[in-house]
N, C-alpha and C. Protein backbone atom coordinates (compact mmCIF):
# COMPACT_ATOMS: atom_id res chain seq x y z
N UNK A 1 3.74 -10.84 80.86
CA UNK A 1 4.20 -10.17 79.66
C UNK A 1 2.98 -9.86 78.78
N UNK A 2 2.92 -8.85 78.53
CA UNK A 2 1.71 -8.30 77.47
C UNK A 2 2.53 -7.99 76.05
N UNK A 3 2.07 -8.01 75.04
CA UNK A 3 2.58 -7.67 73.85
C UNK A 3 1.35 -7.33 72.79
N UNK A 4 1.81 -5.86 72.55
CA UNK A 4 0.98 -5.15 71.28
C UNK A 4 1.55 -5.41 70.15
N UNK A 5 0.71 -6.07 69.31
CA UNK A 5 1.58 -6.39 67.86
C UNK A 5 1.39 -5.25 66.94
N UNK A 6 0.99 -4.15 67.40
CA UNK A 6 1.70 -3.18 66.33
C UNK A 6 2.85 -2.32 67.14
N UNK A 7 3.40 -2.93 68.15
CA UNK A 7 4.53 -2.58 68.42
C UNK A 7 5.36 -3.44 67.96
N UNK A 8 5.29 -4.70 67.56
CA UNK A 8 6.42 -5.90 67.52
C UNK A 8 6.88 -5.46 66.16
N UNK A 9 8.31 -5.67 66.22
CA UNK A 9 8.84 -5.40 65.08
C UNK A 9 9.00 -6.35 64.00
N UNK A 10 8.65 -6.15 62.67
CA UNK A 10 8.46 -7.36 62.22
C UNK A 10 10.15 -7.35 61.43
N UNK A 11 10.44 -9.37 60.97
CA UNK A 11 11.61 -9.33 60.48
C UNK A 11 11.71 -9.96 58.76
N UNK A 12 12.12 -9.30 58.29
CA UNK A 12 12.00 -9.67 56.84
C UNK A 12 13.23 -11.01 56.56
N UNK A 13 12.66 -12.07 56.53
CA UNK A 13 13.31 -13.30 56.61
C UNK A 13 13.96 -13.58 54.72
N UNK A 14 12.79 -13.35 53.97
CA UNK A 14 13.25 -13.56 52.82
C UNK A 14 12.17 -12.46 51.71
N UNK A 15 12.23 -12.63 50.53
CA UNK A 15 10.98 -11.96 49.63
C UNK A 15 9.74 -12.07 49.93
N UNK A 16 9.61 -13.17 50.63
CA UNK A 16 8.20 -13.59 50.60
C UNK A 16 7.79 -13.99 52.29
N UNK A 17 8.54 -14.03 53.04
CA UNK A 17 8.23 -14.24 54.46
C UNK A 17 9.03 -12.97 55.13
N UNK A 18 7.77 -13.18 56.14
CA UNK A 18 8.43 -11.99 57.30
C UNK A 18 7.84 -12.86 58.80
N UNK A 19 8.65 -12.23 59.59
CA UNK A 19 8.58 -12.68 61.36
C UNK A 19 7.99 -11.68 62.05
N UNK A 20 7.32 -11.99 63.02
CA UNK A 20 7.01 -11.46 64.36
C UNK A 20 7.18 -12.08 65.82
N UNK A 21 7.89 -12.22 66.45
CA UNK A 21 7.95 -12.78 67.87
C UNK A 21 6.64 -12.09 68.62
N UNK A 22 6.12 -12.94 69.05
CA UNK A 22 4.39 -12.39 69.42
C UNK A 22 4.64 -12.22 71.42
N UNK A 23 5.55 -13.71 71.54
CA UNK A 23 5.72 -13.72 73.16
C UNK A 23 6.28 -14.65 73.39
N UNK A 24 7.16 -14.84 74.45
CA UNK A 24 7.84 -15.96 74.77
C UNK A 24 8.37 -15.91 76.31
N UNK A 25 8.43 -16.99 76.91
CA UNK A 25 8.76 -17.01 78.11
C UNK A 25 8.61 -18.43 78.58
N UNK A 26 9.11 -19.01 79.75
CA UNK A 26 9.66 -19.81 80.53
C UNK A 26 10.05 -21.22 79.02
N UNK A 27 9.38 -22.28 78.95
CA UNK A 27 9.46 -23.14 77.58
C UNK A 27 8.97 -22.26 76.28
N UNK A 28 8.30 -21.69 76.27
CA UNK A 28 7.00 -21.19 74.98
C UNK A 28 7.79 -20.45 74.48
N UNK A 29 7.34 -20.02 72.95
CA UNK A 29 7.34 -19.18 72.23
C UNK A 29 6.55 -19.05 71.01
N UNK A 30 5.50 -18.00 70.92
CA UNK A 30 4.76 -17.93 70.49
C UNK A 30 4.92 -16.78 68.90
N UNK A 31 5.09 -17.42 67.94
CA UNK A 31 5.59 -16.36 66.28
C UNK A 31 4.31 -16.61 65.53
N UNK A 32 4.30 -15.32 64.86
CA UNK A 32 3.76 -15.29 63.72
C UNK A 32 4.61 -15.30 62.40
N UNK A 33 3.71 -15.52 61.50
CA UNK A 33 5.06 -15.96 60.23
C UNK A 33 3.84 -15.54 58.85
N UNK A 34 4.11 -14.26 58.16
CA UNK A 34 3.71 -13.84 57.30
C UNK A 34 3.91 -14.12 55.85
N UNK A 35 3.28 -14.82 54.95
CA UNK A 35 3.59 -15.31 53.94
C UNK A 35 3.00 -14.34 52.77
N UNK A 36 3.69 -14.54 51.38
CA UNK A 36 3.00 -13.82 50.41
C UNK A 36 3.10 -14.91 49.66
N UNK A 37 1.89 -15.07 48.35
CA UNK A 37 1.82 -16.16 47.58
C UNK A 37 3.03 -16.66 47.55
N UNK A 38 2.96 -18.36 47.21
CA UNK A 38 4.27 -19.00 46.49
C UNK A 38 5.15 -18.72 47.84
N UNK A 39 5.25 -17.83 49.10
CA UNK A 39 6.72 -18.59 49.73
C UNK A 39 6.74 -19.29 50.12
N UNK A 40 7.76 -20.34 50.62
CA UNK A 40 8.18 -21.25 50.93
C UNK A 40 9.13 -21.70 51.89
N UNK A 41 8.46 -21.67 53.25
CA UNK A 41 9.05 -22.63 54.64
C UNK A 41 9.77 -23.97 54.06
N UNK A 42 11.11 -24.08 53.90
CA UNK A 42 11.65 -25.28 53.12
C UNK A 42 11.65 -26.68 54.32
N UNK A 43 11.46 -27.49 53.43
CA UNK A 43 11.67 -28.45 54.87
C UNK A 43 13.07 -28.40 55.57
N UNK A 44 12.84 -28.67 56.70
CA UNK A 44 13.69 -28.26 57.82
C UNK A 44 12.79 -29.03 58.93
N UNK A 45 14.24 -29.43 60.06
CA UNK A 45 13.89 -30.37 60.99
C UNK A 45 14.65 -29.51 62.51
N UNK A 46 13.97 -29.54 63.47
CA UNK A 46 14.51 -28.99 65.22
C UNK A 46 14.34 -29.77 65.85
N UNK A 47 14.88 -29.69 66.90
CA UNK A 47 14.49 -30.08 68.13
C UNK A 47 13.28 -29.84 69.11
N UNK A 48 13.12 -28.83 68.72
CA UNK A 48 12.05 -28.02 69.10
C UNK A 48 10.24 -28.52 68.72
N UNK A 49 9.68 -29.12 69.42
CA UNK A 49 8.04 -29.71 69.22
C UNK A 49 7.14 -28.31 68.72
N UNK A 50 6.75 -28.00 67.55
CA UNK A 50 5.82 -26.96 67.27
C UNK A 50 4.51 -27.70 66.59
N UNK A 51 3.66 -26.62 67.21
CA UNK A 51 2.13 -26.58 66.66
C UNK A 51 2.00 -25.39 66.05
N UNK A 52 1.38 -25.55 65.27
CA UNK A 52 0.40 -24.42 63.70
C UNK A 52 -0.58 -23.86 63.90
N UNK A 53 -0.72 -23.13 63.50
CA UNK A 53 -2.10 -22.65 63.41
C UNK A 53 -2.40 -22.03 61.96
N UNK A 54 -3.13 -22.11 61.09
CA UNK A 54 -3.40 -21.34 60.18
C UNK A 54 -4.41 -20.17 60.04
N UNK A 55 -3.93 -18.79 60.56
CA UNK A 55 -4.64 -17.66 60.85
C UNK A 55 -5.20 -16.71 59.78
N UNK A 56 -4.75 -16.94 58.79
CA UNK A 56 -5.41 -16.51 57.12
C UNK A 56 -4.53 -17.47 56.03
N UNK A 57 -5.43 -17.43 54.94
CA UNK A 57 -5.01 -18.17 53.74
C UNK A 57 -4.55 -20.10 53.96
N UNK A 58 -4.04 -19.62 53.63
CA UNK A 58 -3.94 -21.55 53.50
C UNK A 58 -2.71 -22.20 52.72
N UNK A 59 -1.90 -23.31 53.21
CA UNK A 59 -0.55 -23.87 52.66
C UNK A 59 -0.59 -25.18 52.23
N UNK A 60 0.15 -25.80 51.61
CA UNK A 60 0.74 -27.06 51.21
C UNK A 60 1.59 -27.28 52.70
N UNK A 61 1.56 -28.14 53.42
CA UNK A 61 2.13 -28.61 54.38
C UNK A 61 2.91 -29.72 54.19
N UNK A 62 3.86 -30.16 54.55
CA UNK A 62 4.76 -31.72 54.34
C UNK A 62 4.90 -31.47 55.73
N UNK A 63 4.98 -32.93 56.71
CA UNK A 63 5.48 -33.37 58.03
C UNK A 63 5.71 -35.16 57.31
N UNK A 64 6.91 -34.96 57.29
CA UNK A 64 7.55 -36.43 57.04
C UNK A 64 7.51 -36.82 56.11
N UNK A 65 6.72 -37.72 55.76
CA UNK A 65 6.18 -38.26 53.81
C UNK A 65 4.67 -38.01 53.77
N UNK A 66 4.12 -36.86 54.64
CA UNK A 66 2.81 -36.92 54.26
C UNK A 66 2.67 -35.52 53.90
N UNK A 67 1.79 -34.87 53.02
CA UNK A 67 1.09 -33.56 52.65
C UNK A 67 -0.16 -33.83 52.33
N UNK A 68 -0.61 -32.13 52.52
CA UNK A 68 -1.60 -31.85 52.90
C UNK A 68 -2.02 -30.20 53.28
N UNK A 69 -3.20 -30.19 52.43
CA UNK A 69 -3.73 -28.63 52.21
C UNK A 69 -4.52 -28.21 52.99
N UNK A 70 -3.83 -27.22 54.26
CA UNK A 70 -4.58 -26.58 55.30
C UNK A 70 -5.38 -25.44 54.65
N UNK A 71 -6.15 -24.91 55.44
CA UNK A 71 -6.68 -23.25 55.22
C UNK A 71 -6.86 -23.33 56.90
N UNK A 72 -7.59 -21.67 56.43
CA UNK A 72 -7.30 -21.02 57.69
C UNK A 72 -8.20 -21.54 58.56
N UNK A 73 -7.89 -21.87 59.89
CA UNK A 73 -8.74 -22.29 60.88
C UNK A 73 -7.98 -23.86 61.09
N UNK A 74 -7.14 -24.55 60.58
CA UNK A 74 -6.85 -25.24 60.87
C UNK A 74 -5.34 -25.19 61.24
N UNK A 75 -4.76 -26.30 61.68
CA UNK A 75 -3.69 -26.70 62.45
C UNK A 75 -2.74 -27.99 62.15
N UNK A 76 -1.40 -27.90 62.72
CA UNK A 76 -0.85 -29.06 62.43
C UNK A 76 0.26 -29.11 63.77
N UNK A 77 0.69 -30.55 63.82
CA UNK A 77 2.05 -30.40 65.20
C UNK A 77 2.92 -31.16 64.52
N UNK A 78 4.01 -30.65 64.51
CA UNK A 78 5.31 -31.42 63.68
C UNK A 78 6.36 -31.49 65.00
N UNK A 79 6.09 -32.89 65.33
CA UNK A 79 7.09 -33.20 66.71
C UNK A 79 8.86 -33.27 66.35
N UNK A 80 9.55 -33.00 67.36
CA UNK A 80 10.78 -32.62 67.70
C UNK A 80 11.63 -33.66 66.45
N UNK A 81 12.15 -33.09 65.96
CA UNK A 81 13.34 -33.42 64.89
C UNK A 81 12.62 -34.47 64.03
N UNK A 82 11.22 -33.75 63.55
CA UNK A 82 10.91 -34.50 62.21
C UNK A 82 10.22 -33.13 60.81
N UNK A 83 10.96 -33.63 60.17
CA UNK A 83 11.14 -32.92 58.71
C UNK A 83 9.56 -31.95 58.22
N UNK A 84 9.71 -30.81 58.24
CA UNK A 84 8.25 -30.69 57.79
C UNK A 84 8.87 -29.10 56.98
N UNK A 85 7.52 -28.62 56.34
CA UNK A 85 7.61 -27.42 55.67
C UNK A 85 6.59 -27.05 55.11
N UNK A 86 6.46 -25.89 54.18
CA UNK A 86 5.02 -25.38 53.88
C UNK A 86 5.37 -24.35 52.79
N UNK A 87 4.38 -24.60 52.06
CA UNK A 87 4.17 -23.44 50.68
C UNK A 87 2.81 -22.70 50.98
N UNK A 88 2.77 -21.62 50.68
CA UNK A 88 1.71 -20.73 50.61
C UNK A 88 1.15 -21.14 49.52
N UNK A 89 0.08 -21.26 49.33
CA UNK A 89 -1.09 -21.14 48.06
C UNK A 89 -1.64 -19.65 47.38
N UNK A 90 -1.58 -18.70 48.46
CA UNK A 90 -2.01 -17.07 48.52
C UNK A 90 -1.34 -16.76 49.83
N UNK A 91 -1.62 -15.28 49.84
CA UNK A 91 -0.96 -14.65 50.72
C UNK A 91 -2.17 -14.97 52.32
N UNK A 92 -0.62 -15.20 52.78
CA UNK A 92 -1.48 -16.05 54.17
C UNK A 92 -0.47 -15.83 55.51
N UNK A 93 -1.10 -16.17 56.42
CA UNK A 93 -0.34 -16.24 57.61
C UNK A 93 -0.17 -17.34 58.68
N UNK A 94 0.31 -17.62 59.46
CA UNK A 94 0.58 -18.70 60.25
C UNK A 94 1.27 -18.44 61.65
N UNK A 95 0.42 -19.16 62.74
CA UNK A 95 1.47 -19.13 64.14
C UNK A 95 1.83 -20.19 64.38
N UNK A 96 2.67 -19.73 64.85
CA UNK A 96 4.06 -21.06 65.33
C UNK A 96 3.92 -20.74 66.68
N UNK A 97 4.04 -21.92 67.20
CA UNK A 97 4.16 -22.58 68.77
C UNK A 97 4.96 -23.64 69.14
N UNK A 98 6.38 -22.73 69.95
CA UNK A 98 7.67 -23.76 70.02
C UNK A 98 8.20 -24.16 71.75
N UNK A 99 8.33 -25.27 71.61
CA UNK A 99 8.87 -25.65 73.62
C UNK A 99 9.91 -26.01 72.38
N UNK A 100 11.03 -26.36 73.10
CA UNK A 100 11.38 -25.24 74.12
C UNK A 100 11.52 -23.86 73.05
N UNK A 101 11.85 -22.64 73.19
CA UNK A 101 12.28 -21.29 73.03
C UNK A 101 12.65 -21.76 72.06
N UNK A 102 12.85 -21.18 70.73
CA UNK A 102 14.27 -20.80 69.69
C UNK A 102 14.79 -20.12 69.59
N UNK A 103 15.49 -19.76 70.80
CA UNK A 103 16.67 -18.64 70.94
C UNK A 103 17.31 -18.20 69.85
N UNK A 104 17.39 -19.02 68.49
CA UNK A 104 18.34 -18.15 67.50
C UNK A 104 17.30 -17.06 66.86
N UNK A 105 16.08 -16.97 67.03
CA UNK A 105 14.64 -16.15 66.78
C UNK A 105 15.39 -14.87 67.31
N UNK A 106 15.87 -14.99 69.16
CA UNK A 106 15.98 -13.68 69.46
C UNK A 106 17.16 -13.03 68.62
């Protein structure tokens, strides 16, 4: 599977976040997640094991009872059904990396 991301359609989730499904297949799925200052990934818990990436700007992160201020170039893994979330500081972006799939994405 190849994917051009100025073909991917992006999805306007709320005021301040938008989606991109980048690629996904057999476990994986690979999103981008577009932030503008101040939005806010609320905490929320899956099943689903994801890793971070912070690809511009930088967030307030919570995974469990701990926070903590990424910028870009760094990372985080918030394992399967534990509580995490994120505030933008500035307008920033982030990839998400999910086993299994989150089919409600498609």
């Amino acid at each position: 599977m190849f994917v051009d991301s100025d073909q991917v359609k992006v999805k306007k989730l709320e005021e301040k976040i938008s989606r991109k499904i980048l690629g996904y297949g057999g476990s994986l799925m690979m999103v981008e997640v577009i932030f503008k200052k101040d939005g806010i990934g609320e905490i929320h818990s899956h099943v689903h094991e994801q890793v971070s990436y912070i690809v511009k700007g930088s967030f307030e992160v919570t995974i469990g009872n701990e926070k903590k201020i990424l910028k870009q170039g760094d990372s985080f893994y918030a394992p399967s059904s534990t509580p995490h979330g994120v505030v933008a500081l500035e307008d920033s972006v982030i990839l998400d990396v999910f086993t299994p799939i989150r089919r409600e994405f498609l």
